[in-house]
Protein backbone atom coordinates (compact mmCIF):
# COMPACT_ATOMS: atom_id res chain seq x y z
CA UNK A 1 0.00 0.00 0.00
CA UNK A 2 3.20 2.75 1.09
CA UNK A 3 5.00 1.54 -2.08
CA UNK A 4 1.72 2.57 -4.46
CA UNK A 5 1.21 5.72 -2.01
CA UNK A 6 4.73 6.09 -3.19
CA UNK A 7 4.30 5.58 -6.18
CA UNK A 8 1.49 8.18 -7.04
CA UNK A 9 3.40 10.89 -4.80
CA UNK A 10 6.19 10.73 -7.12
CA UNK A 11 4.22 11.03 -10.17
CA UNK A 12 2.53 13.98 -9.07
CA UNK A 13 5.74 15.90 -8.36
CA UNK A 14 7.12 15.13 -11.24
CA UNK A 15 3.92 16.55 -12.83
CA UNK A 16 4.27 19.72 -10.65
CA UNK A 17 8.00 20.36 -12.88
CA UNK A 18 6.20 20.81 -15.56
CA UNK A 19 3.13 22.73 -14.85
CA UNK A 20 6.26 25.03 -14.10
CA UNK A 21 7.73 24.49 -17.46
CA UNK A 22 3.90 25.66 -18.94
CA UNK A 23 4.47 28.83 -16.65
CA UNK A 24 7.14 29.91 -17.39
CA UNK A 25 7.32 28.92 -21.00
CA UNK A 26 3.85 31.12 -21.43
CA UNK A 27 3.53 33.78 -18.44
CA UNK A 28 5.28 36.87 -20.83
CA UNK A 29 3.48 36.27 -23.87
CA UNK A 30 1.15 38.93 -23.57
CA UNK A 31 3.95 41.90 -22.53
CA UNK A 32 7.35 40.28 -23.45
CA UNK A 33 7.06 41.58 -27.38
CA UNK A 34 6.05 44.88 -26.63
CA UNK A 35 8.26 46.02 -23.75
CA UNK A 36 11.31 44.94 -25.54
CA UNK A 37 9.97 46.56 -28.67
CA UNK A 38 9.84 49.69 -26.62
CA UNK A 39 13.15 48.90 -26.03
CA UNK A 40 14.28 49.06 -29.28
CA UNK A 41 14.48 45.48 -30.55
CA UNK A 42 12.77 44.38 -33.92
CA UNK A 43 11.02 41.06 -34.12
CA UNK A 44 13.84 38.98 -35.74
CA UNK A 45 15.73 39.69 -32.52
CA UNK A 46 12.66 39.26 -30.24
CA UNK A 47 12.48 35.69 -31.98
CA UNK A 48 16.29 35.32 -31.80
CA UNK A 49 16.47 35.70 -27.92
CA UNK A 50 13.19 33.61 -27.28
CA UNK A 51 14.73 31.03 -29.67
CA UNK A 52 17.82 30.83 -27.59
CA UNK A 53 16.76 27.80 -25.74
CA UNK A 54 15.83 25.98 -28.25
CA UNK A 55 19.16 26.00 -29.79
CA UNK A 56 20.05 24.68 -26.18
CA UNK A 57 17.59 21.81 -26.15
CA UNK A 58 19.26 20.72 -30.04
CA UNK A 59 22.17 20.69 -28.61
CA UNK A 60 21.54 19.07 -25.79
CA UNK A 61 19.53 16.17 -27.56
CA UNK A 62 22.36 15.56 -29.68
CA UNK A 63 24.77 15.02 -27.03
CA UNK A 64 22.23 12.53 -24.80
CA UNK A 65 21.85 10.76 -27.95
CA UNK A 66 25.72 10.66 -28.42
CA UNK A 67 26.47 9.96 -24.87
CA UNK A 68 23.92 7.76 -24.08
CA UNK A 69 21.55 9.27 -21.40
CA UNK A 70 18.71 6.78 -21.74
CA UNK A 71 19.08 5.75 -17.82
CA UNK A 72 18.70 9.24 -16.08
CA UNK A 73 18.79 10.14 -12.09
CA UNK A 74 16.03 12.00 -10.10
CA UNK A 75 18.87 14.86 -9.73
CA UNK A 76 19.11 15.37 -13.04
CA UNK A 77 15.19 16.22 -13.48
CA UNK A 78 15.90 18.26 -10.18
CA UNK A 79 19.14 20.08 -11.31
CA UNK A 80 17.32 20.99 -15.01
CA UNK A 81 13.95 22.49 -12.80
CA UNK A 82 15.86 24.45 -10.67
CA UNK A 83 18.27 26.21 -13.24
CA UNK A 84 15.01 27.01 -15.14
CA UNK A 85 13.96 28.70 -12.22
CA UNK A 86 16.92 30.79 -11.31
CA UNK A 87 17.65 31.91 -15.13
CA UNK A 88 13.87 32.93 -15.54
CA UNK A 89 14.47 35.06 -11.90
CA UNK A 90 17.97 36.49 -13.51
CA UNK A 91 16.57 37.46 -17.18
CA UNK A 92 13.53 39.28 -15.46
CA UNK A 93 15.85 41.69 -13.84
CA UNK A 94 18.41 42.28 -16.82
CA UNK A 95 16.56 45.43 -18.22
CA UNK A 96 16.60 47.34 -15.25
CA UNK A 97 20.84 46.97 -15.07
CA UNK A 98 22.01 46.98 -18.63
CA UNK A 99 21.99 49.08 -21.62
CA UNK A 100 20.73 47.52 -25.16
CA UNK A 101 23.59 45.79 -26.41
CA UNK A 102 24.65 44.03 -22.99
CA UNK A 103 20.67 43.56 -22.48
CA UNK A 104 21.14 41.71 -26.15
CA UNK A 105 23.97 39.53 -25.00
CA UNK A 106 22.97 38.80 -21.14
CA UNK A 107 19.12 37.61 -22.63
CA UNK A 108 20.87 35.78 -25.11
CA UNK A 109 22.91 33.53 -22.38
CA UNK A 110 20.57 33.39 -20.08
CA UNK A 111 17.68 32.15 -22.72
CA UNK A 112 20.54 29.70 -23.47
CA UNK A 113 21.25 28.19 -20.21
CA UNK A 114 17.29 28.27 -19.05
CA UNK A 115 17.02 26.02 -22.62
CA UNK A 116 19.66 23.17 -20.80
CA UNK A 117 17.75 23.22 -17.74
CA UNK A 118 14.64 22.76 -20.00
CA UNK A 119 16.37 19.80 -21.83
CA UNK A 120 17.77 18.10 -18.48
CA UNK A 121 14.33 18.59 -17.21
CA UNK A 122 12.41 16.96 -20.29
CA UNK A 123 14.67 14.30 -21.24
CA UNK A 124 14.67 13.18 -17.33
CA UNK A 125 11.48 13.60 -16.50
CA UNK A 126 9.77 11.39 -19.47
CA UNK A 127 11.03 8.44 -19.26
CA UNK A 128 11.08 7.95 -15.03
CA UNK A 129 6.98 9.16 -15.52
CA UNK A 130 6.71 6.50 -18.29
CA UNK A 131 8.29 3.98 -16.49
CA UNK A 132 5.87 4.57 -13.26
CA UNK A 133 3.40 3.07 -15.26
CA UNK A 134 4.96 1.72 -18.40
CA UNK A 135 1.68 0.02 -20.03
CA UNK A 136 -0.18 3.72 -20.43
CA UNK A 137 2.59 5.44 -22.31
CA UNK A 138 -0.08 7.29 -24.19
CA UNK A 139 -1.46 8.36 -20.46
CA UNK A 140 1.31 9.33 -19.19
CA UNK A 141 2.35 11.33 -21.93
CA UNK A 142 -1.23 12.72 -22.00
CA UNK A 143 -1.00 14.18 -18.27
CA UNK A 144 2.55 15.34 -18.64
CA UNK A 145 0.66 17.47 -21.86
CA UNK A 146 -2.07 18.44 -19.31
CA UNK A 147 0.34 19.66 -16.83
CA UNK A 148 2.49 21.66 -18.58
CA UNK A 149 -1.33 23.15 -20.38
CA UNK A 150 -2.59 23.74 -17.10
CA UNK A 151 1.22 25.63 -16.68
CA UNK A 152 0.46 27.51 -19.90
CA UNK A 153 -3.48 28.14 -18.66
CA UNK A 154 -2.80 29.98 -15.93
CA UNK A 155 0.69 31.41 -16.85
CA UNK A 156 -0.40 34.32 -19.12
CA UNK A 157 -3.50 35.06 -17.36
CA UNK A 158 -1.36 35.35 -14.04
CA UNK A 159 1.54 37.01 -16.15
CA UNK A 160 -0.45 40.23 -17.30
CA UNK A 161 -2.07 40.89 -13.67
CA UNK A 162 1.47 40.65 -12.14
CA UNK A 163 2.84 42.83 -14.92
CA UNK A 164 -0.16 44.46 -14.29
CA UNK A 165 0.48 44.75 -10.75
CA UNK A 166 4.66 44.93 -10.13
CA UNK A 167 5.77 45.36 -13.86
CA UNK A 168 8.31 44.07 -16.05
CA UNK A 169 10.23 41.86 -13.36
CA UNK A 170 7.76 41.01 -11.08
CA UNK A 171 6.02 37.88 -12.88
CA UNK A 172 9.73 36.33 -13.68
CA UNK A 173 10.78 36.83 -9.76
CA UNK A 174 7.63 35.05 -8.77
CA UNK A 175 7.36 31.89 -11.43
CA UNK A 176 11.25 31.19 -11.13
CA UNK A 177 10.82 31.41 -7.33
CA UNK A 178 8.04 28.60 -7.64
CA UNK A 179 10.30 26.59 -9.54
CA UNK A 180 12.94 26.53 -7.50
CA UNK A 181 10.89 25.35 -4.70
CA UNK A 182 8.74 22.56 -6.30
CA UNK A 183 12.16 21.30 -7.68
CA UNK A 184 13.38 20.77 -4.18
CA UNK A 185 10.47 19.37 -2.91
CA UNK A 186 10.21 16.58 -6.04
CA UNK A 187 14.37 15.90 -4.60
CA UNK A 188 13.56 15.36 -1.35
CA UNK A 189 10.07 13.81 -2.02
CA UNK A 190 10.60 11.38 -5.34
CA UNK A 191 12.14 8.13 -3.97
CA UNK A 192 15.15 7.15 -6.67
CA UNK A 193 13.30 3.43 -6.99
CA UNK A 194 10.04 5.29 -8.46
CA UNK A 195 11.34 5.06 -11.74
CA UNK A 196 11.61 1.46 -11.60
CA UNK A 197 15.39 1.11 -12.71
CA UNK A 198 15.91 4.12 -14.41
CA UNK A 199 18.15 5.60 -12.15
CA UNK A 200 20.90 3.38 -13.03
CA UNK A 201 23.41 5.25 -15.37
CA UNK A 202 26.12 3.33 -16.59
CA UNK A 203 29.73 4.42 -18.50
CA UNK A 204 29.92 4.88 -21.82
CA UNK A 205 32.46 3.35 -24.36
CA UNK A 206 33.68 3.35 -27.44
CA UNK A 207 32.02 1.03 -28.82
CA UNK A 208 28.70 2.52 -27.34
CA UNK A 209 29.46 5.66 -28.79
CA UNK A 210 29.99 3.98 -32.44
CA UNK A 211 27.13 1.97 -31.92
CA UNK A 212 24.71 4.92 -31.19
CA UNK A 213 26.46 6.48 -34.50
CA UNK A 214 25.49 3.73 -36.44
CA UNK A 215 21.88 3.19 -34.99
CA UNK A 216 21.46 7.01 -36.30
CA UNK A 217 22.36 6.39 -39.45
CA UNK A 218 20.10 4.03 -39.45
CA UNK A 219 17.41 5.84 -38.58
CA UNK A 220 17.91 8.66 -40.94
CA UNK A 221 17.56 6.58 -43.57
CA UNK A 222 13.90 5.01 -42.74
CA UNK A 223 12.01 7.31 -44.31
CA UNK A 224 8.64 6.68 -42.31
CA UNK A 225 10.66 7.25 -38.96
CA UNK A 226 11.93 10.86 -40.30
CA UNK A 227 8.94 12.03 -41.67
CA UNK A 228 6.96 11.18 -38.34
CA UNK A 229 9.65 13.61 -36.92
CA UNK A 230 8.88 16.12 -39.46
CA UNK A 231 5.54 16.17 -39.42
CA UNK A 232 5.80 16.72 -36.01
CA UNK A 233 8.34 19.15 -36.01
CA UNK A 234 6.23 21.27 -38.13
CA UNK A 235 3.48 20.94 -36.06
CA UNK A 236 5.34 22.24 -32.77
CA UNK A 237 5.75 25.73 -34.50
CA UNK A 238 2.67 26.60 -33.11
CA UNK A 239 4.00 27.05 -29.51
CA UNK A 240 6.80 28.79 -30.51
CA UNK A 241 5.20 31.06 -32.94
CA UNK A 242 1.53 32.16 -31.02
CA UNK A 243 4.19 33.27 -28.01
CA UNK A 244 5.82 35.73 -30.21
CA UNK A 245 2.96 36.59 -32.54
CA UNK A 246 -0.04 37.15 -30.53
CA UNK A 247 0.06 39.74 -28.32
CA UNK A 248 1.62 42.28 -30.97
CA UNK A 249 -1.17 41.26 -33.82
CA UNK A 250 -3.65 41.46 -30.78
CA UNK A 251 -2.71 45.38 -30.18
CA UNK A 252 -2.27 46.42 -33.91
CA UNK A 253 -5.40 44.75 -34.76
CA UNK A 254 -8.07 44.71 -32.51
CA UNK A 255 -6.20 47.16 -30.00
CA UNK A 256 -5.89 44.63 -27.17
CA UNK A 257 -3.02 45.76 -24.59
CA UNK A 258 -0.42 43.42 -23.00
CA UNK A 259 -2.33 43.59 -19.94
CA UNK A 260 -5.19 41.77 -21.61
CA UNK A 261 -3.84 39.54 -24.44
CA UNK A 262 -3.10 36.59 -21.90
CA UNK A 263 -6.89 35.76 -21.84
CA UNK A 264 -6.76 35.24 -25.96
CA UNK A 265 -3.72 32.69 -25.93
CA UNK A 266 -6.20 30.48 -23.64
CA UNK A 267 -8.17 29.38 -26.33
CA UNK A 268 -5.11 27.22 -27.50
CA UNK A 269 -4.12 26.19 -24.08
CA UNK A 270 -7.02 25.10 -22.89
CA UNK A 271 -7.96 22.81 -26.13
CA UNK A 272 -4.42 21.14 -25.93
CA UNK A 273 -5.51 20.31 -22.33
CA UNK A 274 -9.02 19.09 -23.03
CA UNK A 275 -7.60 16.67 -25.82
CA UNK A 276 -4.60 15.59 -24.36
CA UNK A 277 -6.49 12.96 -22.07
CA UNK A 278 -8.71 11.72 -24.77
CA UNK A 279 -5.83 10.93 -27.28
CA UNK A 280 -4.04 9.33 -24.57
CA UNK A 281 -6.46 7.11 -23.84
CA UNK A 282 -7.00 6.24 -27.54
CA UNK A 283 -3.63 6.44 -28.25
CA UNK A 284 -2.98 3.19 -26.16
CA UNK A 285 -6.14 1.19 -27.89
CA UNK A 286 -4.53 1.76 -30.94
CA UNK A 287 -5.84 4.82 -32.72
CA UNK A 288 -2.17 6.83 -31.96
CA UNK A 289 -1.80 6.66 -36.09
CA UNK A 290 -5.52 7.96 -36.64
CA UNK A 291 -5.25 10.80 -34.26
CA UNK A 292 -1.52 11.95 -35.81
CA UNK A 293 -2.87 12.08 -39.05
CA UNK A 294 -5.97 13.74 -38.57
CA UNK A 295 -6.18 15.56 -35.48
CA UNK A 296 -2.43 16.31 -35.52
CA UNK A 297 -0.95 17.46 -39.22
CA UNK A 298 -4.60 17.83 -40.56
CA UNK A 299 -5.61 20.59 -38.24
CA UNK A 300 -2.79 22.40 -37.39
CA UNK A 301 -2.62 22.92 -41.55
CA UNK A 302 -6.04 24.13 -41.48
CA UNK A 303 -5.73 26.35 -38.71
CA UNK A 304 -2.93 28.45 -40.00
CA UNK A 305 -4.73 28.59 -43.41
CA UNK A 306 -7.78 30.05 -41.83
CA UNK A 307 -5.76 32.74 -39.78
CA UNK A 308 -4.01 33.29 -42.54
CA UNK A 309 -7.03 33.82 -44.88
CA UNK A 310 -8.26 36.57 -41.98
CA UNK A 311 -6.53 39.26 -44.60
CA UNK A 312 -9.33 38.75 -47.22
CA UNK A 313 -12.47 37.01 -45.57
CA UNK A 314 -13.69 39.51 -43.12
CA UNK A 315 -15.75 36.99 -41.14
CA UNK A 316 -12.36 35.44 -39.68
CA UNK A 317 -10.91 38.75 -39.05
CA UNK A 318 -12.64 38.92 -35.82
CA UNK A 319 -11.59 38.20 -32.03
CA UNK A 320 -14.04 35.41 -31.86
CA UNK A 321 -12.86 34.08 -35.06
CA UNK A 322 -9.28 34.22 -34.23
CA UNK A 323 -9.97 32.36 -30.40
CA UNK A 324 -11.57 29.64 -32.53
CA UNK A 325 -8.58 29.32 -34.85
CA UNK A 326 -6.43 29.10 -32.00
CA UNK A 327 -8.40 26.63 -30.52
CA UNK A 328 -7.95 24.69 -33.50
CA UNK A 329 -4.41 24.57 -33.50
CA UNK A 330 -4.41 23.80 -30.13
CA UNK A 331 -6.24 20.55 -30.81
CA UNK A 332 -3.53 20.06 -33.65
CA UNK A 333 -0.51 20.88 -31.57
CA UNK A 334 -1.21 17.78 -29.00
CA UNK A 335 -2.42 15.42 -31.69
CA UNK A 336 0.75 15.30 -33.04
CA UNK A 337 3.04 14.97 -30.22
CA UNK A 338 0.93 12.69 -27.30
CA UNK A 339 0.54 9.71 -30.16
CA UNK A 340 3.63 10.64 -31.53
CA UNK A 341 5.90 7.79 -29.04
CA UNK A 342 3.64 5.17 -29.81
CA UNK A 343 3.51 6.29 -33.96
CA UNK A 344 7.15 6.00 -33.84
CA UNK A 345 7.02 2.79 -31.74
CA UNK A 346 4.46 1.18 -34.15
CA UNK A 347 6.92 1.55 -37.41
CA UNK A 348 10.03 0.26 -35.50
CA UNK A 349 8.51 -2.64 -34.59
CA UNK A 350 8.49 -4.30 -37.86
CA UNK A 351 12.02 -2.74 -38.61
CA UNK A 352 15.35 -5.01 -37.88
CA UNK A 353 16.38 -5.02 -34.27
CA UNK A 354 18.83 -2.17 -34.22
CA UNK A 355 16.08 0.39 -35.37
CA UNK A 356 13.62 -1.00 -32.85
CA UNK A 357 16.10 -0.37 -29.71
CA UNK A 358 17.22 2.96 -30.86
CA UNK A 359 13.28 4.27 -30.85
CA UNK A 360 12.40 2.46 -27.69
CA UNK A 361 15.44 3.76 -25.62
CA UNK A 362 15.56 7.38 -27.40
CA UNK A 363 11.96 7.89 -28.02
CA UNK A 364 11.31 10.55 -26.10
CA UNK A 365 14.82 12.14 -27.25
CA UNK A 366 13.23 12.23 -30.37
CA UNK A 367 9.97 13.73 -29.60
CA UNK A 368 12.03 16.19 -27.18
CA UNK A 369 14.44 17.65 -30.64
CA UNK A 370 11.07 17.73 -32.68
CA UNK A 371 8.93 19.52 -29.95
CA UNK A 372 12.69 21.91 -29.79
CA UNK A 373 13.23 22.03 -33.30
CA UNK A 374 9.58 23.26 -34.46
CA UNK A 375 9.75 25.80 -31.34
CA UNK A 376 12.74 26.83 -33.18
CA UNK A 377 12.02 27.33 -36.29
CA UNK A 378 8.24 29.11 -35.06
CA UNK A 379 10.11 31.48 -32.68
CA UNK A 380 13.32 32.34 -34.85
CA UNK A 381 12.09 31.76 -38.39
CA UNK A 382 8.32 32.30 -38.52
CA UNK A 383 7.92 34.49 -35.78
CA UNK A 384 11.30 36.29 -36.38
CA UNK A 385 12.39 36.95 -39.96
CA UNK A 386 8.66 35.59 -41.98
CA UNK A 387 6.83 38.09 -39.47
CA UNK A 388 9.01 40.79 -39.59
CA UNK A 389 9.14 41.27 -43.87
CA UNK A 390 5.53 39.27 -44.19
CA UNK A 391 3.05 40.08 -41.82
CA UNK A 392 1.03 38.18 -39.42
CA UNK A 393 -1.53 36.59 -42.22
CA UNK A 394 1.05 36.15 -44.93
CA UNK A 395 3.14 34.41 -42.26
CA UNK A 396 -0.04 31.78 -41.38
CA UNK A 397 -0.65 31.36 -45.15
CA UNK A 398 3.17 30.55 -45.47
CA UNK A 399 3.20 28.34 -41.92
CA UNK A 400 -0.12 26.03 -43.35
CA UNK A 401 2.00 25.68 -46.94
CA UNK A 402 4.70 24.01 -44.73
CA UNK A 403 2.28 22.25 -42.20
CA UNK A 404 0.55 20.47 -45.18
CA UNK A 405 3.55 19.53 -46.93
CA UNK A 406 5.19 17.84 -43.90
CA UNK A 407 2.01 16.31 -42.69
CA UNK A 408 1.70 14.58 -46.33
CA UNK A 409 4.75 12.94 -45.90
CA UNK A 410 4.35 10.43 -42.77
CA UNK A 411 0.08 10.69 -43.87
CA UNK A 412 1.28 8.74 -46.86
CA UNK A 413 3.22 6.87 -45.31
CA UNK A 414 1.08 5.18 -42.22
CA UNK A 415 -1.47 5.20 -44.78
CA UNK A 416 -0.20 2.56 -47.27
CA UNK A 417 1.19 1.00 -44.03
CA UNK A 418 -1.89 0.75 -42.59
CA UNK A 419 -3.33 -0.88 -46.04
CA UNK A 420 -0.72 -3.39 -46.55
CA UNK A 421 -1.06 -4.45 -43.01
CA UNK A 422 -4.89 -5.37 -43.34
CA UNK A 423 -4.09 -6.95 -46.93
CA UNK A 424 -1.81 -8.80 -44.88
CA UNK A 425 -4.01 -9.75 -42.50
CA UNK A 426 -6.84 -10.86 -44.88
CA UNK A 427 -4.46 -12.67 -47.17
CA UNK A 428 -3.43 -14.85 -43.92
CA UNK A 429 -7.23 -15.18 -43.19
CA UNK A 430 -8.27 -16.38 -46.61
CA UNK A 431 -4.98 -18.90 -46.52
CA UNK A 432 -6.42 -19.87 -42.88
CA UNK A 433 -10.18 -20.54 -44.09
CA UNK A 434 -8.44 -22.55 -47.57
CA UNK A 435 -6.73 -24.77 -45.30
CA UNK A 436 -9.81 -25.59 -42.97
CA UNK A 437 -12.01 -25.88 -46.06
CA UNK A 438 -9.64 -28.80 -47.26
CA UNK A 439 -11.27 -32.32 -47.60
């Protein structure tokens, strides 16, 4: 009975790191833009200092892979929360001590190291939640999603009245603070057998090394692996992207101030957190290709293309409109990424062996650089350079060209999968009924 008590506890601090992560991710989206715009800074450089940890979590994913971190420790997850915590408290204060240029370099860094806190964080914290309950992996995903949603939920709400309330450095004091804290009590409070064996690093060699090398190559040449990652990776622009786009679009448009653009990012936030559950749970009765397709590449396509289309059809250049549209993408955004473990899983099974244990140690490795790579390319990219020269619709019309072209990929892929595994199956049921029919 104490070891499931146990059990549970753990799990539910380990959700509490990243309901953190969706605070402090989200909390400055409706004010960050526009004060450093009154600062001087264009968008591209807005993008380029938000984008700074993402470069971090690349880089970090590339060196777990290389190195071998599939068997992480509790301080690990611990170490990555509480660096989050104390780089958001530092960056809130830089614009109050340094001029532009320092300001520049100082956000820069500290964007940077927040991003390997992020990564230690993430790539910790997966697999010891999966492997509390390792036969719901679409589950546990699923309320990992929900946490860091409910994170996002409340963080730009909470953001604008404490921007509202103390001003710029106020809401990065209090969220890193919170961090800090939960991370100590998840040290202190998650038992190191809670993740069922995971806590067991072991040395790297050689020969480890060169055999991770090899297992890459490997995967970068199975085409239905990397376009799974691409479709997803296009897919986790979204985040990235609405963080930089929305609260500036919100004031030149519909004159919304920072102070109240946190309550039209919700729409998004609360969708991803609605849906997260139910594709879980269907995820792990077998629908995880289904809900990829459809609800994940499909509608985050379709979103952009109707924010996009906002410039010409006046009945989706509303408020309302654009809440809906978010809410849309919001229901694309987790379709990709809570099926997207057991999508890749699914394809490697059939693969040779070396393929199959590369995804089922690295998985979530792999969803982590996707989810990093997509926030890239929506913060630095879309929402830098694209938004800058093109405009807030021009840069949805250009986003849902991209989203649709990568979602076609792995769509026609698991497709004719799909249909040569049922023509499988009935050829093998006609052979079957032939044999019994036999005199």
């Amino acid at each position: 009975m104490l070891g499931q008590v146990s059990k549970y506890f753990g799990f539910v601090l380990g959700l509490l790191l990243y309901v953190g992560i969706g605070l402090i991710d989200t909390f400055w989206t409706p004010y960050l833009s526009t004060e450093l715009t009154k600062l001087g800074f264009s968008l591209s450089t807005i993008g380029s200092i938000t984008s700074a940890n993402n470069f971090a979590n690349i880089l970090c994913c590339f060196i777990f892979l290389l190195s071998g971190l599939s068997a992480p420790r509790k301080s690990t997850l611990c170490l990555g929360a509480f660096i989050m915590g104390t780089t958001c408290i530092i960056f809130g204060q830089l614009p109050s001590l340094l001029t532009k240029f320092n300001l520049l370099i100082s956000s820069l860094v500290a964007r940077f190291v927040m991003g390997i806190g992020f990564s230690f964080l993430w790539c910790s914290g997966s697999p010891i939640l999966v492997s509390i309950f390792p036969e719901n992996t679409g589950i546990v995903m699923s309320s990992i999603v929900i946490s860091q949603g409910t994170g996002v939920i409340f963080g730009a709400p909470l953001g604008s009245m404490l921007y509202s309330y103390g001003g710029y450095s106020l809401p990065f004091t209090v969220f890193g603070c919170c961090q800090i804290i939960v991370s100590l009590f998840c040290y202190f409070g998650l038992k190191e057998n809670s993740g069922a064996g995971i806590n067991k690093p072991r040395r790297r060699t050689n020969s480890d090394l060169s055999s991770s090398l090899r297992s890459l190559q490997y995967f970068m040449s199975d085409f239905g692996l990397v376009s799974v990652c691409i479709g997803a990776t296009a897919v986790a622009t979204a985040y990235s992207f609405l963080a930089i786009s929305v609260a500036p679009h919100l004031r030149n448009q519909y004159n919304v101030n920072s102070e109240k653009a946190g309550r039209y990012f919700l729409s998004f936030t609360v969708t991803r957190t609605i849906f997260a559950l139910l594709f879980g749970y269907l995820s792990d009765k077998g629908y995880s290709v289904v809900i990829y397709i459809f609800c994940g590449c499909f509608l985050s396509a379709l979103s952009y293309a109707l924010m996009g289309l906002g410039q010409i059809v006046s009945i989706f250049n509303t408020v309302t409109a654009f809440e809906v549209f978010q809410a849309i993408n919001g229901i694309g955004s987790v379709g990709a990424f809570v099926p997207f473990i057991n999508v890749l899983s699914s394809i490697s099974r059939h693969k040779n062996s070396e393929i199959e244990t590369l995804v089922s140690q690295y998985a979530f490795l792999f969803y982590f650089l996707c989810f990093a790579s997509g926030n890239l390319f929506g913060s630095y990219i879309l929402g830098g350079f694209i938004l800058e020269n093109c405009g807030f619709y021009n840069a949805c019309l250009i986003e849902s060209v991209i989203s649709s072209f990568a979602g076609l990929l792995p769509a026609v892929y698991l497709i004719m999968k799909q249909k040569q595994k049922y023509e499988a199956k009935f050829d093998n049921e006609e052979i079957v009924c032939f044999a019994n029919c036999e005199p």
